[in-house]
Protein backbone atom coordinates (compact mmCIF):
# COMPACT_ATOMS: atom_id res chain seq x y z
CA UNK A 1 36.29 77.32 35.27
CA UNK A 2 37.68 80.52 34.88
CA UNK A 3 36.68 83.38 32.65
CA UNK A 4 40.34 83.15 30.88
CA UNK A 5 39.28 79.58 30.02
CA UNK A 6 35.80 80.07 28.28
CA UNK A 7 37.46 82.76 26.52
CA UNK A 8 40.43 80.52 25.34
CA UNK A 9 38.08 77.85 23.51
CA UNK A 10 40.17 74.84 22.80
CA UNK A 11 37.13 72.34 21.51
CA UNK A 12 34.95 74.13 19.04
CA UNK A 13 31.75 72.68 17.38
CA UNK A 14 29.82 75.18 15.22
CA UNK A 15 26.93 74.58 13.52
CA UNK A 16 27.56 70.56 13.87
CA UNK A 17 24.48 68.08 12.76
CA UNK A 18 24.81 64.63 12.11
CA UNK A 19 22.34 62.08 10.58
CA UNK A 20 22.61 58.46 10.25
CA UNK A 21 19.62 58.13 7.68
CA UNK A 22 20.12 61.87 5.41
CA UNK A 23 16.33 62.67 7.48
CA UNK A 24 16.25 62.67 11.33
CA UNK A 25 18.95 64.81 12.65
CA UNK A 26 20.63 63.15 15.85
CA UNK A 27 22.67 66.28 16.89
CA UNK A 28 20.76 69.33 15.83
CA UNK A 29 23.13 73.15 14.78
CA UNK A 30 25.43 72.40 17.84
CA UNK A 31 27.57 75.55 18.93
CA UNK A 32 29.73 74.59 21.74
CA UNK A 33 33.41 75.74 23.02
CA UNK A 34 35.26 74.26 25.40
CA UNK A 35 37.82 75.89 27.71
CA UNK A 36 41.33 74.95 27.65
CA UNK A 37 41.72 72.77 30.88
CA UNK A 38 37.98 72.44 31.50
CA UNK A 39 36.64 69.44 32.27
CA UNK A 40 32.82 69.74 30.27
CA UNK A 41 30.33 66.61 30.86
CA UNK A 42 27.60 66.06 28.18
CA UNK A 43 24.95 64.97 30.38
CA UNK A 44 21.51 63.81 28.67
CA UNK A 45 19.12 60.77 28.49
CA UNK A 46 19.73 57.56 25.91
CA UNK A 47 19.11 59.15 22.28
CA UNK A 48 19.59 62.58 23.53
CA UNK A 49 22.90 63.21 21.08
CA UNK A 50 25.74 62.98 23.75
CA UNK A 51 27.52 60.33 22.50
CA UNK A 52 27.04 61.06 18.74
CA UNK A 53 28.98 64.29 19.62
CA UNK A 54 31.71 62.66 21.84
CA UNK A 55 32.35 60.01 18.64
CA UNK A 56 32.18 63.04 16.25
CA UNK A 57 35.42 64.60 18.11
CA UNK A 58 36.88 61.55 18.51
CA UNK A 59 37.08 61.02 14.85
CA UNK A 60 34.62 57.64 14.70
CA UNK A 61 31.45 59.82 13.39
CA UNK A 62 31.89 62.19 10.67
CA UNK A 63 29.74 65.39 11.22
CA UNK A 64 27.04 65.72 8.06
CA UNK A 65 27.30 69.61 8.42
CA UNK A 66 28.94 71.82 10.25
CA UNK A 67 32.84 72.31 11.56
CA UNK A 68 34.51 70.59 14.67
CA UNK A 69 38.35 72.27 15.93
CA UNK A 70 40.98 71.28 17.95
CA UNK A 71 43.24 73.99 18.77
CA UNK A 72 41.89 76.38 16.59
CA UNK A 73 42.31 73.83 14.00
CA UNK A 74 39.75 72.09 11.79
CA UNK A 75 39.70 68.37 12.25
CA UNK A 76 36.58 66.52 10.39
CA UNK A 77 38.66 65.29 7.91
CA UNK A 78 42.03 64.09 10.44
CA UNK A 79 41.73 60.14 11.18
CA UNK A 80 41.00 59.37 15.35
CA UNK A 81 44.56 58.16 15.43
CA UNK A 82 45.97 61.35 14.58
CA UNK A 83 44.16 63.63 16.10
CA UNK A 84 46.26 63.08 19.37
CA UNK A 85 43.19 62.31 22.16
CA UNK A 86 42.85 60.44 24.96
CA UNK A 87 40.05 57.85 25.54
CA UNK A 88 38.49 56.11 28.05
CA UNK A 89 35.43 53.79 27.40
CA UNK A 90 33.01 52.14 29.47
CA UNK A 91 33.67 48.52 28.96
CA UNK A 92 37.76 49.93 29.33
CA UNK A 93 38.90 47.90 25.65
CA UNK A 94 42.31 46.76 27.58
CA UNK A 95 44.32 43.91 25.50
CA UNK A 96 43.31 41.11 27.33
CA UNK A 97 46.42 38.94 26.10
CA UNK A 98 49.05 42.36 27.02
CA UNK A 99 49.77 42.66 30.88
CA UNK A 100 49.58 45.96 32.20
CA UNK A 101 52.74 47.32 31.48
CA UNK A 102 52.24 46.47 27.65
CA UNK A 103 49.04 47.88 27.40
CA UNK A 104 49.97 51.15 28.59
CA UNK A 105 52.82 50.90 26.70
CA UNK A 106 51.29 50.63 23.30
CA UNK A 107 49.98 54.00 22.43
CA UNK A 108 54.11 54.69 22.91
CA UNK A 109 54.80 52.39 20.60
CA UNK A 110 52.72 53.62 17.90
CA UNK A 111 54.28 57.00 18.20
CA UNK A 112 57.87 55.58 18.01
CA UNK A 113 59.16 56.24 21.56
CA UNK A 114 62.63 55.41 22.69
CA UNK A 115 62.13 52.17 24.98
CA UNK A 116 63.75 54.71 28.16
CA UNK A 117 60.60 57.13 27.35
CA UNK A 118 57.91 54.07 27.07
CA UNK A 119 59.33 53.10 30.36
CA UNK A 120 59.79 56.30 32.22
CA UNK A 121 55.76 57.12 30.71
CA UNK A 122 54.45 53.88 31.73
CA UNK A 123 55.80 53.92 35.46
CA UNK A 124 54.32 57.69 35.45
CA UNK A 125 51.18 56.80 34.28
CA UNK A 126 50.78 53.66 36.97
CA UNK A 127 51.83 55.78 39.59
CA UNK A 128 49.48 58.22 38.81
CA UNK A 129 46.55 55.71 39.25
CA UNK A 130 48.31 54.18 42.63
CA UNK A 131 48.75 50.89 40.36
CA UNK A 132 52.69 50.83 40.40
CA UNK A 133 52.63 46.99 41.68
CA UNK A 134 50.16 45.66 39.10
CA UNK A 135 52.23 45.97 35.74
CA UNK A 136 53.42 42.41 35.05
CA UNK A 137 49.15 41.13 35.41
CA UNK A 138 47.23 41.45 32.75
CA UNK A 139 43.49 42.29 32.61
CA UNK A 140 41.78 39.37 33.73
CA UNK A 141 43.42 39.22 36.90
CA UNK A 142 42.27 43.20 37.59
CA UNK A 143 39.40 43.66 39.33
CA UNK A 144 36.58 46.14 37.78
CA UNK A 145 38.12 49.03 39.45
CA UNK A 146 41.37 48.12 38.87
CA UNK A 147 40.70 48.01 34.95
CA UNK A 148 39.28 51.54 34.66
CA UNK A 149 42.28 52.93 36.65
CA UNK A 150 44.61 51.36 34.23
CA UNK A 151 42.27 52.30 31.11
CA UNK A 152 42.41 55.52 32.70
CA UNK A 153 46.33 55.38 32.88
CA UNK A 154 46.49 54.85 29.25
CA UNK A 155 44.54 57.64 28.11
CA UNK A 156 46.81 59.58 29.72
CA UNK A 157 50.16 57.49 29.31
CA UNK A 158 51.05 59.58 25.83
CA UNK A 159 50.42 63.20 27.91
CA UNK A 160 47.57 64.40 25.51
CA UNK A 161 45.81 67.71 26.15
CA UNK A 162 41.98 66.00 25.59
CA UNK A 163 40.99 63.13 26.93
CA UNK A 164 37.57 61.83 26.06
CA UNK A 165 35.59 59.59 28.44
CA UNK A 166 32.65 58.19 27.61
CA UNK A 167 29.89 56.44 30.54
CA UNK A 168 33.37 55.08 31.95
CA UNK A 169 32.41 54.58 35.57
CA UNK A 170 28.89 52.38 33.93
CA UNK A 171 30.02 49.01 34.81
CA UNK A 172 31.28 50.12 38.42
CA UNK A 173 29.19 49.24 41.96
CA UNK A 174 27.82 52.68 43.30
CA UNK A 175 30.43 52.85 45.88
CA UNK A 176 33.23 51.96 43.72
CA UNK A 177 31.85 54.61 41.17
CA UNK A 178 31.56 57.40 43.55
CA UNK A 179 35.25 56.49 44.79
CA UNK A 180 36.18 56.86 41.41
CA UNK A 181 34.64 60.18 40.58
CA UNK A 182 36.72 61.88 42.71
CA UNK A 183 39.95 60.25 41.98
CA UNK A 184 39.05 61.38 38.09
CA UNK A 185 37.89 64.79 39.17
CA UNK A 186 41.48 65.23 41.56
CA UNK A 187 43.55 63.83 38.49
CA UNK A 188 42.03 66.43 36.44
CA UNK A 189 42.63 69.11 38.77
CA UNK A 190 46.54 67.88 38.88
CA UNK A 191 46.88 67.52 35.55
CA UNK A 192 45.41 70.37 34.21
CA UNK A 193 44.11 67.92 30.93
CA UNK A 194 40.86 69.02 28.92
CA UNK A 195 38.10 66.66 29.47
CA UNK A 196 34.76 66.26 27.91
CA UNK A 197 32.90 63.25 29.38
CA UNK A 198 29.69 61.54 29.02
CA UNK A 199 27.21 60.13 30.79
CA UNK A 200 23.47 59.95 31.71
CA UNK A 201 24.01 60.00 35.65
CA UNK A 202 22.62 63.23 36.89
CA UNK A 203 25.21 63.24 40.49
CA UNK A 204 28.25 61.99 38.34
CA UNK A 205 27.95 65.13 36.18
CA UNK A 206 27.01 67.89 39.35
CA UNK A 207 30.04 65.61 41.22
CA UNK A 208 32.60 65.96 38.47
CA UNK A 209 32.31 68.84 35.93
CA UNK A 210 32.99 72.49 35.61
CA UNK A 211 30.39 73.09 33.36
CA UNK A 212 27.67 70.67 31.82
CA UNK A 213 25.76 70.79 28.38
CA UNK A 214 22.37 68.74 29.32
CA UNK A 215 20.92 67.42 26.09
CA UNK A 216 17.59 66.39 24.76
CA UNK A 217 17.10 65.75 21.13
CA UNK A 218 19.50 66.58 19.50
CA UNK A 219 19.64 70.09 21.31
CA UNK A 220 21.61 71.29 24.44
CA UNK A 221 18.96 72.55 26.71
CA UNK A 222 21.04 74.74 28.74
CA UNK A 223 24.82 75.06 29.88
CA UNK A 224 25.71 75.73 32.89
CA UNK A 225 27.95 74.80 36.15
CA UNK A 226 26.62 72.29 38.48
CA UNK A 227 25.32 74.75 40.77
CA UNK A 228 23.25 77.49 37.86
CA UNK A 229 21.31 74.03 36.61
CA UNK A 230 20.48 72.75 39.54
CA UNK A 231 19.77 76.00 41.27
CA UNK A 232 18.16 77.79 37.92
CA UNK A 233 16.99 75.39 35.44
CA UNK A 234 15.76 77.01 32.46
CA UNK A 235 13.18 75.08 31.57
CA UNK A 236 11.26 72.04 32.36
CA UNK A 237 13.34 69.37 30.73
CA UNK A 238 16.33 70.53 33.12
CA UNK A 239 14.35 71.01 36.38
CA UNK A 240 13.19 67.39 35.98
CA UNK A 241 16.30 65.99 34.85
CA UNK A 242 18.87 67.96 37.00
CA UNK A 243 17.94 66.53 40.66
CA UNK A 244 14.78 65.76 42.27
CA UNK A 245 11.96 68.10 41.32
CA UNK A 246 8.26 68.62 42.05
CA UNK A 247 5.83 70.37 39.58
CA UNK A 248 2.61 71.84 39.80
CA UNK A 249 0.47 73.01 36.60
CA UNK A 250 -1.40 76.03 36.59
CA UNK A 251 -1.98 78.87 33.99
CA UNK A 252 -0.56 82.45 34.40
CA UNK A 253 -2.80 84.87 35.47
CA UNK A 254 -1.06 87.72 35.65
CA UNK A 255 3.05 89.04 35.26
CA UNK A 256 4.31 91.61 38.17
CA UNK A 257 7.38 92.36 37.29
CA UNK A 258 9.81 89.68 37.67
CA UNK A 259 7.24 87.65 39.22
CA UNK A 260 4.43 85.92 37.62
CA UNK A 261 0.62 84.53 39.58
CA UNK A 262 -0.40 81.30 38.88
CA UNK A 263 -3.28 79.81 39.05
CA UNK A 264 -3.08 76.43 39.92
CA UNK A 265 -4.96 73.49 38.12
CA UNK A 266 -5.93 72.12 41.19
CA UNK A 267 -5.84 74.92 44.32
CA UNK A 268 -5.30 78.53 44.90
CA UNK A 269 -3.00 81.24 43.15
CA UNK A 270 0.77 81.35 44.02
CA UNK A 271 3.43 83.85 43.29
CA UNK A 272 6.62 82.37 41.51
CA UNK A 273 9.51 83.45 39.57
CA UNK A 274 8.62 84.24 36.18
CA UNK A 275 11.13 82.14 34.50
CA UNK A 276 9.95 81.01 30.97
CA UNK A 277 6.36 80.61 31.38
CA UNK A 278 5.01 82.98 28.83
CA UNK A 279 2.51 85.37 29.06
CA UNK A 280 -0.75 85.69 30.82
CA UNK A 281 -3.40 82.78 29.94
CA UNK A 282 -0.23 80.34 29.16
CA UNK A 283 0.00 77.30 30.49
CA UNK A 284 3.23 76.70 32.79
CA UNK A 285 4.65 74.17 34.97
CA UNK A 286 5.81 75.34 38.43
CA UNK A 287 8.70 73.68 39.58
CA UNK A 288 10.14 73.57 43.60
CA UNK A 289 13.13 71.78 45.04
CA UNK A 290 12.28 68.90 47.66
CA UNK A 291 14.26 70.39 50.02
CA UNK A 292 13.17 74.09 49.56
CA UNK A 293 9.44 73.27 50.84
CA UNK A 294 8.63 74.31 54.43
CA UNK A 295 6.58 72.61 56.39
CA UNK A 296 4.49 73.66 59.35
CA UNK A 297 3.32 77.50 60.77
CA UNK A 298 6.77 78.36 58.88
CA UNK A 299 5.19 78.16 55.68
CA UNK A 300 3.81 81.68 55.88
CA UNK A 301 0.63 83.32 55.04
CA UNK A 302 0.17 82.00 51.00
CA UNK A 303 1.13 78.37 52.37
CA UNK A 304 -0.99 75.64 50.37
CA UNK A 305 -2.56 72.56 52.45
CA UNK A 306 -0.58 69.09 52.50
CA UNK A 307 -1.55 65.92 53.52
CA UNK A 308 1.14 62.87 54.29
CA UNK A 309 1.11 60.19 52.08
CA UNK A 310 4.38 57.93 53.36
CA UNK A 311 6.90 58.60 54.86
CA UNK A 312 10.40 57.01 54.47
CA UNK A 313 13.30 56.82 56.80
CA UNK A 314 16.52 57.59 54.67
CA UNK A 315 19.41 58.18 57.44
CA UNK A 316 19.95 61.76 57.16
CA UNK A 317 16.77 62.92 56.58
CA UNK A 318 12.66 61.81 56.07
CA UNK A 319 11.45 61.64 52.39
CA UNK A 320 7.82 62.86 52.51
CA UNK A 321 5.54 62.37 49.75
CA UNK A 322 2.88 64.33 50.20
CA UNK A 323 -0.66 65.34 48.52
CA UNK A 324 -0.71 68.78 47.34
CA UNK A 325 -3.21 70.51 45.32
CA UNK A 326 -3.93 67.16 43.65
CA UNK A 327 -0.82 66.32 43.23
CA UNK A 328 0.26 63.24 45.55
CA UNK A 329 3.64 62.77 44.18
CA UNK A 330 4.63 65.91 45.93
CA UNK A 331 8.10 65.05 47.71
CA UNK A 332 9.54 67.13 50.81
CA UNK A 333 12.94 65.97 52.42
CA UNK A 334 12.67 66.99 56.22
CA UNK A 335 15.99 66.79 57.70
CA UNK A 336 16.42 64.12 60.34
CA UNK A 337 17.06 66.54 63.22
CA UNK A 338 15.03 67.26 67.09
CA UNK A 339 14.44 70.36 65.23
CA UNK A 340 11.72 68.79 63.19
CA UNK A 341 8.68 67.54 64.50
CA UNK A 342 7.73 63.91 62.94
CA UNK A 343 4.34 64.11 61.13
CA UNK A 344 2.42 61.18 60.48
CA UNK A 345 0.82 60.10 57.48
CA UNK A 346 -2.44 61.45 56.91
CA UNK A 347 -1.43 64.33 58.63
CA UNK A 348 -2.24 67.62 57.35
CA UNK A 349 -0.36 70.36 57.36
CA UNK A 350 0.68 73.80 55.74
CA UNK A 351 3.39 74.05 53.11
CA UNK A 352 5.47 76.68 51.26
CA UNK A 353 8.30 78.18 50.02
CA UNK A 354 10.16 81.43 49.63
CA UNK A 355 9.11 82.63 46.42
CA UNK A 356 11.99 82.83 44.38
CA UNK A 357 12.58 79.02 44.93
CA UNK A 358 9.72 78.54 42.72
CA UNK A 359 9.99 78.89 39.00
CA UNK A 360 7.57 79.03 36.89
CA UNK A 361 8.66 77.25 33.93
CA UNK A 362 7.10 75.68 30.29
CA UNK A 363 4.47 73.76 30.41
CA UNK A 364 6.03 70.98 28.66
């Protein structure tokens, strides 16, 4: 996303909290903009707040405090039907007694359409989702795919500039729903439409978005493109939840600049990326990308001592798990190349990292 779009904030939540009960607060002071044209995933475990705040724009929840605009426009108080969005849900809500044609044709009708528009729109809207031939079946005879294409197609049928989506891909096999991530991610490109989309599937969101709020609790954690969170999580709930991720614990003994020494719980001191550990005495969790870790008399002078575990052939590369400083759930991919010797488990061996790869993060 470009700068011009951040700036240009066509979704707006400020100060937003919702409660079902009047006690427990579901979404927690949300402030959130979203570009004009961006397409913004709300990424986040089951009871994390995602959803609530997808349903709040879409007009189904009412915030309990706060103000959500569309536009520049306040729209708590405007009905879901007339707030002009797009939507796309999970288990697609077609008309299973409409064909194809009809269904897409419907949100048309409700806006009072000339029949030459409705038809013009529809045939648009199935050629956009290569889907031209299938008008005259009706749901049943769709396969999965085929449904979310055309559930897809009538989001978009009535040309609206937001288009929610919410775990749509869900019911798809993975191949299937990794075929349709792009085609969603392309269409959005083309089309130049706002989206905000949900889900709790860690690739979909680094696959798909420009940026991505990651919730927990009610609160978004940190917001980012694909690349900062996975690349510069700001705390531990990110590191573990954006990719694979192994932690050590140790306690800070002492902050050199941008750099902070741990001790570790279980082994000697290492030098990490003072991140948001805290000060010295404070317990923090060190966190290192899989396939950051070398392995071998590349590890360099402050390399730690690992010993195999297992070892499991995945194609492209070897998935180590390893025992290190205590820790056997220590995971290194080695690339599947001649340049890598194969170890064997029980084999020890030395292991590290450049620094900076390791963060040294809260200790929750």
């Amino acid at each position: 996303m470009t700068a011009d779009k951040a700036a240009d904030a066509f979704v707006e939540f400020e100060r937003v909290q919702k409660s079902y009960d009047g006690e427990t607060l579901v979404v927690k002071d949300l402030n959130l903009n979203i570009g004009r044209g961006e397409f913004l995933t709300m990424l986040g475990p089951s009871g994390s707040g995602k959803t609530t705040c997808l349903m709040m724009l879409a007009g189904f929840e009412t915030a309990t405090h706060g103000d959500i605009r569309l536009d520049g426009k306040a729209i708590n108080n405007i009905p879901p039907h007339k707030r002009g969005i797009g939507m796309v849900f999970q288990n697609y809500a077609l008309f299973p007694h409409m064909t194809v044609a009809e269904n897409l044709a419907f949100p048309l009708e409700v806006r009072k359409l000339s029949k030459a528009d409705i038809e013009t729109k529809v045939g648009r809207a199935l050629d956009m989702v290569q889907m031209k031939a299938f008008g005259g079946r009706r749901p049943a005879q769709l396969s999965g795919g085929q449904q979310q294409r055309i559930a897809l197609a009538r989001a978009l049928v009535f040309e609206p500039e937001l288009v929610l989506m919410d775990e749509p891909l869900g019911a798809l096999d993975k191949q299937l729903r990794e075929h349709m991530q792009y085609e969603i991610k392309h269409l959005h490109e083309r089309l130049g439409v706002t989206v905000v989309y949900v889900t709790h599937d860690q690739s979909e969101a680094l696959t798909m978005s420009d940026r991505i709020a990651v919730f927990n609790d009610g609160v978004i954690q940190q917001l980012a493109g694909p690349a900062t969170l996975y690349e510069k999580p700001e705390n531990a709930f990110v590191a573990q939840f954006i990719g694979e991720n192994n932690k050590l614990r140790g306690r800070v003994e002492n902050i050199e600049g941008s750099h902070a020494v741990i001790a570790l719980d279980n082994g000697p001191k290492v030098k990490a990326l003072a991140v948001n550990c805290g000060g010295i005495g404070k317990p923090t969790l060190l966190s290192i990308r899989p396939e950051r870790v070398i392995l071998g008399p590349e590890a360099g002078e402050t390399a730690l001592k690992g010993r195999v575990v297992e070892l499991i052939y995945l194609g492209d590369h070897i998935r180590c798990r390893m025992e290190v400083a205590g820790d056997d759930e220590f995971i290194v991919k080695v690339p599947n190349n001649h340049a890598h010797a194969v170890l064997q488990v029980g084999e020890e061996t030395p292991i590290g990292w450049v620094v900076d790869d390791c963060r040294a993060l809260d200790a929750a």
